[in-house]
N, C-alpha and C. Protein backbone atom coordinates (compact mmCIF):
# COMPACT_ATOMS: atom_id res chain seq x y z
N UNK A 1 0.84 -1.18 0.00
CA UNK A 1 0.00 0.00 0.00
C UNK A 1 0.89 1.24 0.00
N UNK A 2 0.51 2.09 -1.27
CA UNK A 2 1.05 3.37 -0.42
C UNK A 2 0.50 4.93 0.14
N UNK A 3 1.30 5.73 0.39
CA UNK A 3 0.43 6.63 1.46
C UNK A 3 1.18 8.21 0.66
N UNK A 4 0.40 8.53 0.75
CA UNK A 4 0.88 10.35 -0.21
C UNK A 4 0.88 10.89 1.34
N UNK A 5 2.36 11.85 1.94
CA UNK A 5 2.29 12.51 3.37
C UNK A 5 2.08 13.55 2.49
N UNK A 6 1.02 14.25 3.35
CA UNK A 6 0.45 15.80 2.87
C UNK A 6 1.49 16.88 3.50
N UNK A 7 2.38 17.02 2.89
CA UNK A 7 3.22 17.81 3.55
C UNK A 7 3.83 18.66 2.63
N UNK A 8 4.69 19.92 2.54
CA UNK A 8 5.22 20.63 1.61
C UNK A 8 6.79 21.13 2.18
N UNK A 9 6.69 20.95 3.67
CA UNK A 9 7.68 21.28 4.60
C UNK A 9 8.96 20.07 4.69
N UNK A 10 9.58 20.49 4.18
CA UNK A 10 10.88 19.28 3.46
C UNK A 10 11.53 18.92 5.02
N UNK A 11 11.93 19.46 6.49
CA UNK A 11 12.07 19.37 7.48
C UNK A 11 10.87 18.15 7.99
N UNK A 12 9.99 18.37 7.90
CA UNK A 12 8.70 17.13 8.69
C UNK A 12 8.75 15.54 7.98
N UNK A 13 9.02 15.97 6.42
CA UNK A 13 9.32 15.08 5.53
C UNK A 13 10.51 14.18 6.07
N UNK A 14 11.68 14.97 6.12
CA UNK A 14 13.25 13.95 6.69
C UNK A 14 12.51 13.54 7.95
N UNK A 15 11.95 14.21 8.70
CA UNK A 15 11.67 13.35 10.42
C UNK A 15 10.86 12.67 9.50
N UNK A 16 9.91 12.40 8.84
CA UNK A 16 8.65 11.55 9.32
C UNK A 16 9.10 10.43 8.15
N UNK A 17 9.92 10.17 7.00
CA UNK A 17 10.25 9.23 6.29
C UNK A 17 9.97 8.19 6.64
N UNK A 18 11.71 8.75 7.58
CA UNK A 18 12.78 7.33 8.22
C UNK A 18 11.85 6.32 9.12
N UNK A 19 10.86 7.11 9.74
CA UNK A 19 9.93 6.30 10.97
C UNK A 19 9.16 5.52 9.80
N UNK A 20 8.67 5.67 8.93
CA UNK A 20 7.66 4.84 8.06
C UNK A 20 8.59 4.00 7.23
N UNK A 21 9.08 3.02 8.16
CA UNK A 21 10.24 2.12 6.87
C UNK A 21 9.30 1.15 6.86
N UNK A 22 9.59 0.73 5.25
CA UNK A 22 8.98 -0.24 4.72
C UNK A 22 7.20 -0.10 4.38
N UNK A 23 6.77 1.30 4.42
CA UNK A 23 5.68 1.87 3.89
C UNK A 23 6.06 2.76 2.93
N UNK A 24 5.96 2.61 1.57
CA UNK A 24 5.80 3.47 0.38
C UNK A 24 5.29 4.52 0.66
N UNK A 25 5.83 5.90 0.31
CA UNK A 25 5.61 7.26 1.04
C UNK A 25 5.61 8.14 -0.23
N UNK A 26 4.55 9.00 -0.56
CA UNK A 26 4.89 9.96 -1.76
C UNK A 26 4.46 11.52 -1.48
N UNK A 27 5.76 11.96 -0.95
CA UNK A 27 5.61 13.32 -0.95
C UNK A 27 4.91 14.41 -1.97
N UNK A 28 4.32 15.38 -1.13
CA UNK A 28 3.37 16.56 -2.48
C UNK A 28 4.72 16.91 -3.50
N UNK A 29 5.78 16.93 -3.07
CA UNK A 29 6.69 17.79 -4.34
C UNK A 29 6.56 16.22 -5.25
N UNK A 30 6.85 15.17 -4.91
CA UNK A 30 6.99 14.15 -6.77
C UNK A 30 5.46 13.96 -7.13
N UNK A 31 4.47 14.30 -6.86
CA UNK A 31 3.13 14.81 -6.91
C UNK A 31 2.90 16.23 -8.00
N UNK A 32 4.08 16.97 -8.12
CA UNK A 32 4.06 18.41 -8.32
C UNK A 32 2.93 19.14 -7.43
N UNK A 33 2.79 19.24 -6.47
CA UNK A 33 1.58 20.00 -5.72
C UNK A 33 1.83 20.61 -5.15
N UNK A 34 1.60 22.00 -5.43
CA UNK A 34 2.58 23.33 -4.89
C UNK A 34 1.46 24.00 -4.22
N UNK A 35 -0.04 23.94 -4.30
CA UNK A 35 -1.05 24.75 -3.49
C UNK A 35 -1.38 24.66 -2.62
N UNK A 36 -1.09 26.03 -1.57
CA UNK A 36 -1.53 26.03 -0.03
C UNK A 36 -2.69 25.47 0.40
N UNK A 37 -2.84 24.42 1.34
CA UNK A 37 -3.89 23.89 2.11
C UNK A 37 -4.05 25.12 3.43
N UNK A 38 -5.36 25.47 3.18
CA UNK A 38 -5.88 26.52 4.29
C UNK A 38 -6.00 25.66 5.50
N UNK A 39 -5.79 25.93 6.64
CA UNK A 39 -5.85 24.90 7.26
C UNK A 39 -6.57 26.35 8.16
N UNK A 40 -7.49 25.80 8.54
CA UNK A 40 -8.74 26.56 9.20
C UNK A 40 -9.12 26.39 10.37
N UNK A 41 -9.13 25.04 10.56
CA UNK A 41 -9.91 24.35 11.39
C UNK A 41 -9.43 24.77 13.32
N UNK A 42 -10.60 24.46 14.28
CA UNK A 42 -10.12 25.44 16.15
C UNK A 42 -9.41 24.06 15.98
N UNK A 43 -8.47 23.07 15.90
CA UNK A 43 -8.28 21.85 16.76
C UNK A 43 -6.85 21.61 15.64
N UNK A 44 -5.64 21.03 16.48
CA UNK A 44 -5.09 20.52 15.25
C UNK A 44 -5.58 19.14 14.67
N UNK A 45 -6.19 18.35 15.25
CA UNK A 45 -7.20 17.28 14.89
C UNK A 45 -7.91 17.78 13.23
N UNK A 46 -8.41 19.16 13.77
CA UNK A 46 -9.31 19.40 12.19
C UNK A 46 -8.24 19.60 11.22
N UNK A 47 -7.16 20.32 11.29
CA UNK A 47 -6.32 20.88 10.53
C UNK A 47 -5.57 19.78 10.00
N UNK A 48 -4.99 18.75 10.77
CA UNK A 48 -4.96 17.48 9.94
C UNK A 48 -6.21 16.58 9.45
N UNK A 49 -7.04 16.56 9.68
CA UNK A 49 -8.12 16.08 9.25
C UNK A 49 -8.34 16.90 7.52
N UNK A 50 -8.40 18.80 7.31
CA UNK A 50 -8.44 19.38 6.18
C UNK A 50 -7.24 18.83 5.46
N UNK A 51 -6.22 18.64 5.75
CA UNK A 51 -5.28 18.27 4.62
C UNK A 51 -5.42 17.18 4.19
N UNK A 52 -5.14 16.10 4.72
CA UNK A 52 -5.78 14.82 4.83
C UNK A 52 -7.01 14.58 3.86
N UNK A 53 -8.01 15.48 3.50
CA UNK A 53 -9.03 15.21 2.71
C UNK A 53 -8.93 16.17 1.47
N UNK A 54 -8.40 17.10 1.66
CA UNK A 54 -7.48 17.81 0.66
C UNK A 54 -6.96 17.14 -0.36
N UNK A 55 -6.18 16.61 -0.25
CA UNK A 55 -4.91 15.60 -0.90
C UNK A 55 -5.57 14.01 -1.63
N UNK A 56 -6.64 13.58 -0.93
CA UNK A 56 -7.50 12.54 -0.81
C UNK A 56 -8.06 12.98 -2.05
N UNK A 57 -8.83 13.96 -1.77
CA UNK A 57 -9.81 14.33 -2.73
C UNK A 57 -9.02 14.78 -4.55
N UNK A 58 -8.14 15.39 -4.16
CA UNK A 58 -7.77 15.38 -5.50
C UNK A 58 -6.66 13.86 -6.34
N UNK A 59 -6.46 12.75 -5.19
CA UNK A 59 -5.42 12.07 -5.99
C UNK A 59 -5.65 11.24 -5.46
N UNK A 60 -7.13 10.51 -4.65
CA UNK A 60 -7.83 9.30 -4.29
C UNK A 60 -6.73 7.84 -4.20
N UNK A 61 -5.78 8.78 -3.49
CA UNK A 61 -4.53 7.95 -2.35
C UNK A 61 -4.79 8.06 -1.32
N UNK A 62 -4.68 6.99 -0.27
CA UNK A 62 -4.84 7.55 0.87
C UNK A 62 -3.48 8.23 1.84
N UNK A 63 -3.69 9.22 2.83
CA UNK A 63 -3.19 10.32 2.91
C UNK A 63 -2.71 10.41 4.55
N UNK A 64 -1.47 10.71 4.59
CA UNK A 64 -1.22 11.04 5.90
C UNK A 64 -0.62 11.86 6.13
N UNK A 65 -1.24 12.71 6.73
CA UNK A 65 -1.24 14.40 7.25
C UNK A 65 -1.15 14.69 9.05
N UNK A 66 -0.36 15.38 8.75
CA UNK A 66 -0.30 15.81 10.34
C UNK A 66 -0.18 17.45 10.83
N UNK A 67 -0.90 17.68 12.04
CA UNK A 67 -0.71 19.60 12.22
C UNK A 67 0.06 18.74 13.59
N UNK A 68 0.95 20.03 13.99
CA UNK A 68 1.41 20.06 15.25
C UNK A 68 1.96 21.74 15.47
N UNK A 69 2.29 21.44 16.80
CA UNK A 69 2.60 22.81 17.79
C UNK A 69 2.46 23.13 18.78
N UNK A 70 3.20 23.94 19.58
CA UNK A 70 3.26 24.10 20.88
C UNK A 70 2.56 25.10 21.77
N UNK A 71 2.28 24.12 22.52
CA UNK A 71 1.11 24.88 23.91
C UNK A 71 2.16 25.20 25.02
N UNK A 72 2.02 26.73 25.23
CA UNK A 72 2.51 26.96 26.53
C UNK A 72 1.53 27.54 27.41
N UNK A 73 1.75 26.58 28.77
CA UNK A 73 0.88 26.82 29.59
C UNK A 73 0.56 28.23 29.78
N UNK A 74 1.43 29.15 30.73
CA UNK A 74 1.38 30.64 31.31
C UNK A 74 1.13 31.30 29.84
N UNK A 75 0.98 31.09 28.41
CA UNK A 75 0.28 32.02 27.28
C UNK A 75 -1.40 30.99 27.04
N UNK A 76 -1.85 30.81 28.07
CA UNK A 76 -3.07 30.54 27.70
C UNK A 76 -2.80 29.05 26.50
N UNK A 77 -1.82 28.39 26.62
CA UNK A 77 -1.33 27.20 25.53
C UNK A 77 -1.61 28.26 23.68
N UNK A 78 -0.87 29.07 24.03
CA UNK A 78 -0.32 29.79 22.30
C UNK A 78 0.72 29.27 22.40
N UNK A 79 1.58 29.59 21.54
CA UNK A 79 0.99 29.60 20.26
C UNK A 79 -0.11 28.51 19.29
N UNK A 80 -0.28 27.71 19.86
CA UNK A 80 -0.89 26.20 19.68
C UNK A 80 -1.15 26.20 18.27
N UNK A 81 -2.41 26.37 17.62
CA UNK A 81 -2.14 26.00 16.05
C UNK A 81 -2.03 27.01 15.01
N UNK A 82 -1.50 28.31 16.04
CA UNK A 82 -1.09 29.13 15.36
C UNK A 82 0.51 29.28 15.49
N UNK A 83 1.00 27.89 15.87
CA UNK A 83 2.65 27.70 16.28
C UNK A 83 3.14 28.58 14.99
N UNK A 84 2.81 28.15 13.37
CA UNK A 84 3.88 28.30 12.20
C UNK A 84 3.54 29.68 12.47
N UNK A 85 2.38 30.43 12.33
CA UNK A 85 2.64 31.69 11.74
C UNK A 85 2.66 32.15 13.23
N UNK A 86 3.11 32.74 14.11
CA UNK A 86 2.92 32.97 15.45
C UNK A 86 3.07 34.97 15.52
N UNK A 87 4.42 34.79 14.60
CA UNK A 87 4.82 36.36 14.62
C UNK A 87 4.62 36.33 13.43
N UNK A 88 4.26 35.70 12.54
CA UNK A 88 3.58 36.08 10.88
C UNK A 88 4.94 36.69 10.28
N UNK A 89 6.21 35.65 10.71
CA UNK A 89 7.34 35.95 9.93
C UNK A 89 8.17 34.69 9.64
N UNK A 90 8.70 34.32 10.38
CA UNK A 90 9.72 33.09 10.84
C UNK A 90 9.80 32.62 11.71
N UNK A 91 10.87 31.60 11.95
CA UNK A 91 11.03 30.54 12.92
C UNK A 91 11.77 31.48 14.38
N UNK A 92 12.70 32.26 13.86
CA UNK A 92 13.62 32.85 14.54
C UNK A 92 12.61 33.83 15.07
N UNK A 93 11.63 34.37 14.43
CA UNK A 93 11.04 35.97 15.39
C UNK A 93 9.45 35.20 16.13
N UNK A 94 9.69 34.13 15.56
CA UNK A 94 8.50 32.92 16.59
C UNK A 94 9.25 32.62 17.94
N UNK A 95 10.41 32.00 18.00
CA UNK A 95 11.34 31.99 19.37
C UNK A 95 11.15 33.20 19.63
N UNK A 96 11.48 34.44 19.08
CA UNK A 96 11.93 35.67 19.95
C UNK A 96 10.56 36.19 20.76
N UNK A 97 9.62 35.84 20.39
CA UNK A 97 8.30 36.33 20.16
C UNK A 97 7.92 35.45 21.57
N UNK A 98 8.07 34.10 21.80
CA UNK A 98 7.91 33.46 22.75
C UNK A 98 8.44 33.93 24.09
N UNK A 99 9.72 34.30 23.41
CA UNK A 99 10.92 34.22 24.79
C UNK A 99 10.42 36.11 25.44
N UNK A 100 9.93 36.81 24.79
CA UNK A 100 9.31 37.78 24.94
C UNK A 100 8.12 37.69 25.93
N UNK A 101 7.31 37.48 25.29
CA UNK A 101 5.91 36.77 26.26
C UNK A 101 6.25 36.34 27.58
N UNK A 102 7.54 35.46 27.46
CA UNK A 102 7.55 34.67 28.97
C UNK A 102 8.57 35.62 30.12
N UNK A 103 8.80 36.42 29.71
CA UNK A 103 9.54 37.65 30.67
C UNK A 103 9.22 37.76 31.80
N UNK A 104 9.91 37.39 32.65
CA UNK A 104 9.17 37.56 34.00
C UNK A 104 8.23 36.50 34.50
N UNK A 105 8.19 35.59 33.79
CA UNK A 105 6.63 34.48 34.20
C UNK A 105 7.78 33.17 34.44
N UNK A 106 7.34 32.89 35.87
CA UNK A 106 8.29 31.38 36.31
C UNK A 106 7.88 30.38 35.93
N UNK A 107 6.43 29.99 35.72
CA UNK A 107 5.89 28.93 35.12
C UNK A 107 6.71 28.99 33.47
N UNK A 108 7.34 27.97 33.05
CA UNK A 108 7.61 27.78 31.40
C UNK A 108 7.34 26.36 30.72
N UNK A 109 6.29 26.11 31.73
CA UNK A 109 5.71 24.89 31.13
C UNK A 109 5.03 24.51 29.76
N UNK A 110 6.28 23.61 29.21
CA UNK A 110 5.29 23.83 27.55
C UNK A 110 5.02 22.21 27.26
N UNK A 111 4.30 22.37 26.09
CA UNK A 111 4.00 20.85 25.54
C UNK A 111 4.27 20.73 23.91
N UNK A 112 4.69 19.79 23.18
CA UNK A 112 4.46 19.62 21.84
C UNK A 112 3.84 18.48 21.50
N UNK A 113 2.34 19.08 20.46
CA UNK A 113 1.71 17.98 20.68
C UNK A 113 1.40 17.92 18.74
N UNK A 114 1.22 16.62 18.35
CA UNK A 114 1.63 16.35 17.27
C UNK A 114 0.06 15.38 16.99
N UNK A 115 -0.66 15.86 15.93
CA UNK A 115 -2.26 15.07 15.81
C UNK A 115 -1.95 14.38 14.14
N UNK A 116 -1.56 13.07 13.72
CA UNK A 116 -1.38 12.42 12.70
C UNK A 116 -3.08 12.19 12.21
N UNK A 117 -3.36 12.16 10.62
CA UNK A 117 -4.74 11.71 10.68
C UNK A 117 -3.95 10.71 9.43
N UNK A 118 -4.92 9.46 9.23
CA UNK A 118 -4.73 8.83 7.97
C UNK A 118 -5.93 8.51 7.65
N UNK A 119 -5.79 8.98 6.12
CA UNK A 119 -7.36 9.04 5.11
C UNK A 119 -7.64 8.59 4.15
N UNK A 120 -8.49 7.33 4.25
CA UNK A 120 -8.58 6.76 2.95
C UNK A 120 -10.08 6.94 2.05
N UNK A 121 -10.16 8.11 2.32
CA UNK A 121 -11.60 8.16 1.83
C UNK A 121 -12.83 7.93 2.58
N UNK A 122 -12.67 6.70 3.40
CA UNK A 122 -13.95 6.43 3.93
C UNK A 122 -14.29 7.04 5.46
N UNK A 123 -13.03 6.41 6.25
CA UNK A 123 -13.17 7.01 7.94
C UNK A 123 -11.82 7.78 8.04
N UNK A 124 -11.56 8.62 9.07
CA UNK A 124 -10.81 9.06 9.19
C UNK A 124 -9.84 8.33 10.34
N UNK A 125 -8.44 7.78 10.98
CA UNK A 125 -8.24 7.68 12.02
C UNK A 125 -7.06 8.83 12.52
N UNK A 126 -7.01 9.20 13.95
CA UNK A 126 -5.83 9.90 14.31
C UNK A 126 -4.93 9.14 15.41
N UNK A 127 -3.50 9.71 15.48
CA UNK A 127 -2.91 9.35 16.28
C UNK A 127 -1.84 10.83 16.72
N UNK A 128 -2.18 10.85 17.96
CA UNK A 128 -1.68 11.77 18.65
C UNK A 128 -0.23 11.87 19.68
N UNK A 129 0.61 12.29 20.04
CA UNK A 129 1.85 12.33 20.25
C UNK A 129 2.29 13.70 20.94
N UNK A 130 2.61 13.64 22.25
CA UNK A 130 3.13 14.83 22.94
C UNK A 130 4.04 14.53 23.61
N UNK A 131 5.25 15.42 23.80
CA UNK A 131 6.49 15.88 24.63
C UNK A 131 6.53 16.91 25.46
N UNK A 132 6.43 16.62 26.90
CA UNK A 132 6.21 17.48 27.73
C UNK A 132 7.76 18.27 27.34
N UNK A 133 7.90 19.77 28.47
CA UNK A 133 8.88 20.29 28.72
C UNK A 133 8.71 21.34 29.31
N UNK A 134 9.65 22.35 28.85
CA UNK A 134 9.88 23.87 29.28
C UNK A 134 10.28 24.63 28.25
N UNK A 135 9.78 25.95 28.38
CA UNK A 135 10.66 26.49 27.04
C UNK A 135 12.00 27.42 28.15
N UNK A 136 13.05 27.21 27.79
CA UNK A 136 14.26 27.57 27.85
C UNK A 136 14.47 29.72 27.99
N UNK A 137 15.39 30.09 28.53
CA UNK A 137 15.33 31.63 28.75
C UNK A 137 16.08 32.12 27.63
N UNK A 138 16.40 31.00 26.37
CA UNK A 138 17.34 31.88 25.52
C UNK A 138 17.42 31.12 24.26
N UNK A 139 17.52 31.00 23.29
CA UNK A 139 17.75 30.36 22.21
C UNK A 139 18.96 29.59 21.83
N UNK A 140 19.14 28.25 21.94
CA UNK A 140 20.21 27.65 21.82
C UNK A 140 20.13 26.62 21.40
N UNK A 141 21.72 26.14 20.60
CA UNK A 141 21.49 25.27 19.63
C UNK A 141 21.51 25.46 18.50
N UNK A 142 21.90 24.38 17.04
CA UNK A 142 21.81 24.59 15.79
C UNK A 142 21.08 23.77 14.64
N UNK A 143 20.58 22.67 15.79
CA UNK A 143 19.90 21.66 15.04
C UNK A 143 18.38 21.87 15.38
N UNK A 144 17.41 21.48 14.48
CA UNK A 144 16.31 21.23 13.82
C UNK A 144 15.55 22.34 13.38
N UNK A 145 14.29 22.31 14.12
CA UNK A 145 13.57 23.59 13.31
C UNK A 145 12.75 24.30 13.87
N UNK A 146 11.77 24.93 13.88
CA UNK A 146 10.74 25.70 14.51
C UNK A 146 11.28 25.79 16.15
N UNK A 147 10.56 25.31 16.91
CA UNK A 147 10.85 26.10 18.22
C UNK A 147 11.70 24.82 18.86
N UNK A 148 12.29 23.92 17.90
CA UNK A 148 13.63 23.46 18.82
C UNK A 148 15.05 24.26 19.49
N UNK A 149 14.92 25.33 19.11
CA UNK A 149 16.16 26.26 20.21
C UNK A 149 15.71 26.61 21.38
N UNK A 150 14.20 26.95 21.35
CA UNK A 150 13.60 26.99 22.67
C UNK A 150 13.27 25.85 23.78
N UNK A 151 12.93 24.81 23.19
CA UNK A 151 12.08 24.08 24.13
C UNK A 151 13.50 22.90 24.59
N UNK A 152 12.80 22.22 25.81
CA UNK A 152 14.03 21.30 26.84
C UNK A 152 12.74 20.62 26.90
N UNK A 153 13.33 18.91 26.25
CA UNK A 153 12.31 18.43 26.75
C UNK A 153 12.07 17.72 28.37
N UNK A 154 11.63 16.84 29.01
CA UNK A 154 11.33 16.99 30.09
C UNK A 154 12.36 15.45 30.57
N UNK A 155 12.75 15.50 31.34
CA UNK A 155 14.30 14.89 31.64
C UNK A 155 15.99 15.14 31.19
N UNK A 156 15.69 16.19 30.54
CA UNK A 156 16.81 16.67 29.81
C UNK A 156 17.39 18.42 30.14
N UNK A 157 18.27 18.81 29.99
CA UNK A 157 18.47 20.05 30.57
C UNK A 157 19.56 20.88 29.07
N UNK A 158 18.73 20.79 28.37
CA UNK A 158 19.06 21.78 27.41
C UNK A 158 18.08 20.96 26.05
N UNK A 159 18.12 22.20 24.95
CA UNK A 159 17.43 22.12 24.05
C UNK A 159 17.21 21.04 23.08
N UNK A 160 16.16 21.13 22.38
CA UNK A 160 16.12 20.40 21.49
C UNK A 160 16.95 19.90 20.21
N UNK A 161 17.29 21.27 20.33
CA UNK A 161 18.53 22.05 19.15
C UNK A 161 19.82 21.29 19.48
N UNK A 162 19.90 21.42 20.98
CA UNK A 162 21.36 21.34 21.20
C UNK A 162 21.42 19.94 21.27
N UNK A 163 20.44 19.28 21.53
CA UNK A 163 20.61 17.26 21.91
C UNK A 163 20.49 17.22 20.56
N UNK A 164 19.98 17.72 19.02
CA UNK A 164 20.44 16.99 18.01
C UNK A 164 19.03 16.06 17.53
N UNK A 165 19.10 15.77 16.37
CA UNK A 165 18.42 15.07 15.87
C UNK A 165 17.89 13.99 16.39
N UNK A 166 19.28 13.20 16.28
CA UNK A 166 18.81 11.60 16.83
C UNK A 166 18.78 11.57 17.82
N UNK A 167 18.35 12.48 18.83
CA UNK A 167 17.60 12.69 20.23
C UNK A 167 16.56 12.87 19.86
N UNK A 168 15.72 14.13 18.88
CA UNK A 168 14.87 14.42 18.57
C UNK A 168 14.05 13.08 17.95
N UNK A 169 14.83 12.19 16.92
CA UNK A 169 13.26 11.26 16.58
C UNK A 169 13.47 9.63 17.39
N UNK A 170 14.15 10.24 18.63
CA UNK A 170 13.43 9.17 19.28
C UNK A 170 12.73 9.80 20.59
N UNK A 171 12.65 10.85 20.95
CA UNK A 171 11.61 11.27 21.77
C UNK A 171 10.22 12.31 21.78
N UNK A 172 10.47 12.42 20.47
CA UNK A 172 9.67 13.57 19.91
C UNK A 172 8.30 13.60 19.26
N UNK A 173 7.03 14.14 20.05
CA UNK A 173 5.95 14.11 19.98
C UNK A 173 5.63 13.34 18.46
N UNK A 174 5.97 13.96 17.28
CA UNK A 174 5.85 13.63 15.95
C UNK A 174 6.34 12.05 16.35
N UNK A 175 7.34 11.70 16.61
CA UNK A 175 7.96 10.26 16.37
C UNK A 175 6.79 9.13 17.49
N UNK A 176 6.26 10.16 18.37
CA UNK A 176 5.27 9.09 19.36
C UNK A 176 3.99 8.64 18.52
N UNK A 177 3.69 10.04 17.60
CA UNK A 177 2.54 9.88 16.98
C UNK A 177 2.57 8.83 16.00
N UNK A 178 3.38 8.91 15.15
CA UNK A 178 3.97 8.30 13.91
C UNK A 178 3.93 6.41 14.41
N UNK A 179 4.58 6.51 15.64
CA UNK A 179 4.83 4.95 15.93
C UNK A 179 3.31 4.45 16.27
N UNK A 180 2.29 5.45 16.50
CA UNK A 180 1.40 4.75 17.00
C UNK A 180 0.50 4.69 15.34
N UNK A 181 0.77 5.28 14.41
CA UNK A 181 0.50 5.08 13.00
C UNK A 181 0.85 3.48 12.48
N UNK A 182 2.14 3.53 12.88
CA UNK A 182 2.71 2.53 12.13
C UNK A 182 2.47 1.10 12.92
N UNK A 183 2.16 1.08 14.30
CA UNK A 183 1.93 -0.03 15.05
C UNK A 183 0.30 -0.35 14.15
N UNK A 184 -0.30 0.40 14.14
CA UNK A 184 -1.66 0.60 13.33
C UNK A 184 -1.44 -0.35 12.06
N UNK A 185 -0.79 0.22 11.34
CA UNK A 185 -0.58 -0.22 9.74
C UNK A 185 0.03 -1.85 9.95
N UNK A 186 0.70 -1.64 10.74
CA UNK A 186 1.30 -3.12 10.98
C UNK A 186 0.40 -4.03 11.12
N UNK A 187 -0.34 -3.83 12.11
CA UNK A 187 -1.78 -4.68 12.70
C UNK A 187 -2.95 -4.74 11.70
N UNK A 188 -2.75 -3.96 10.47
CA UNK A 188 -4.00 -4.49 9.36
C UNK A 188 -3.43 -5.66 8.92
């Protein structure tokens, strides 16, 4: 069987491959599919759920799509599924933007929580995946992406950035979600 990941973000793509070994995977770029999915929806549940039927609907593959992003407690859990566009610029003025907000606030309790849907047309299923932590007083680190310079996950005492990849996909909300995908696929 194979599975089209609704994705355009070449970063989610390298994490989420390697975890799907031995499942045929066809990214939107060998697709040529260059058009923004609005992703609308209050829940990241819906927002993978819209892509997911997005992708379905035009190339009647079935589809695995995922929204994720981080809830911090003391901001009311924002940026949450407004993680990508947060400062409606980048990755870098999204950290700065965070580390701003939390000025002065001792609570830095954060979460990354990661909602997989897979769609074959008929039902929808999800699988969900979170990494507790903290977000960090400073930006550090050179590895991965979005708010890995900020966040420490929870047994660990520095960033996401700074522990590196192959820290990242073996503890990382996306990689919890993903395994509970693939324990799935296994068991049909």
């Amino acid at each position: 069987m194979k599975y089209i990941l609704a994705t355009h973000n070449i970063n989610k793509i390298n994490e989420i491959k390697p975890l799907l070994k031995n499942i045929k995977i066809i990214s939107l770029k060998e697709l040529n599919y260059n058009k923004d999915i609005i992703e609308n929806g209050k829940t990241f549940k819906d927002n993978a759920l819209i892509k997911a039927k997005t992708i379905y609907d035009e190339f009647k593959i079935p589809v695995i799509s995922d929204d994720s992003g981080l809830l911090v407690k003391s901001l009311n859990n924002q940026p949450g599924i407004n993680s990508k566009g947060y400062s409606n610029k980048g990755d870098l003025e999204n950290n700065l933007k965070i580390l701003k907000n939390l000025e002065g606030i001792k609570d830095r309790t954060a979460e990354f929580v990661t909602v997989i849907c897979l769609y074959d047309g008929i039902k929808p299923l999800f699988f969900k995946g979170v990494m507790q932590g903290v977000i960090s007083s400073e930006i550090k680190g050179e590895d991965g992406f979005g708010y890995d310079p900020i966040f420490i996950p929870k047994g660990f005492n520095k960033t996401i950035s700074e522990l590196g990849m192959s820290v990242k996909e073996e503890i990382s909300h996306r990689t919890k979600a993903i395994n509970s995908l693939v324990n799935y696929l296994t068991m049909e």
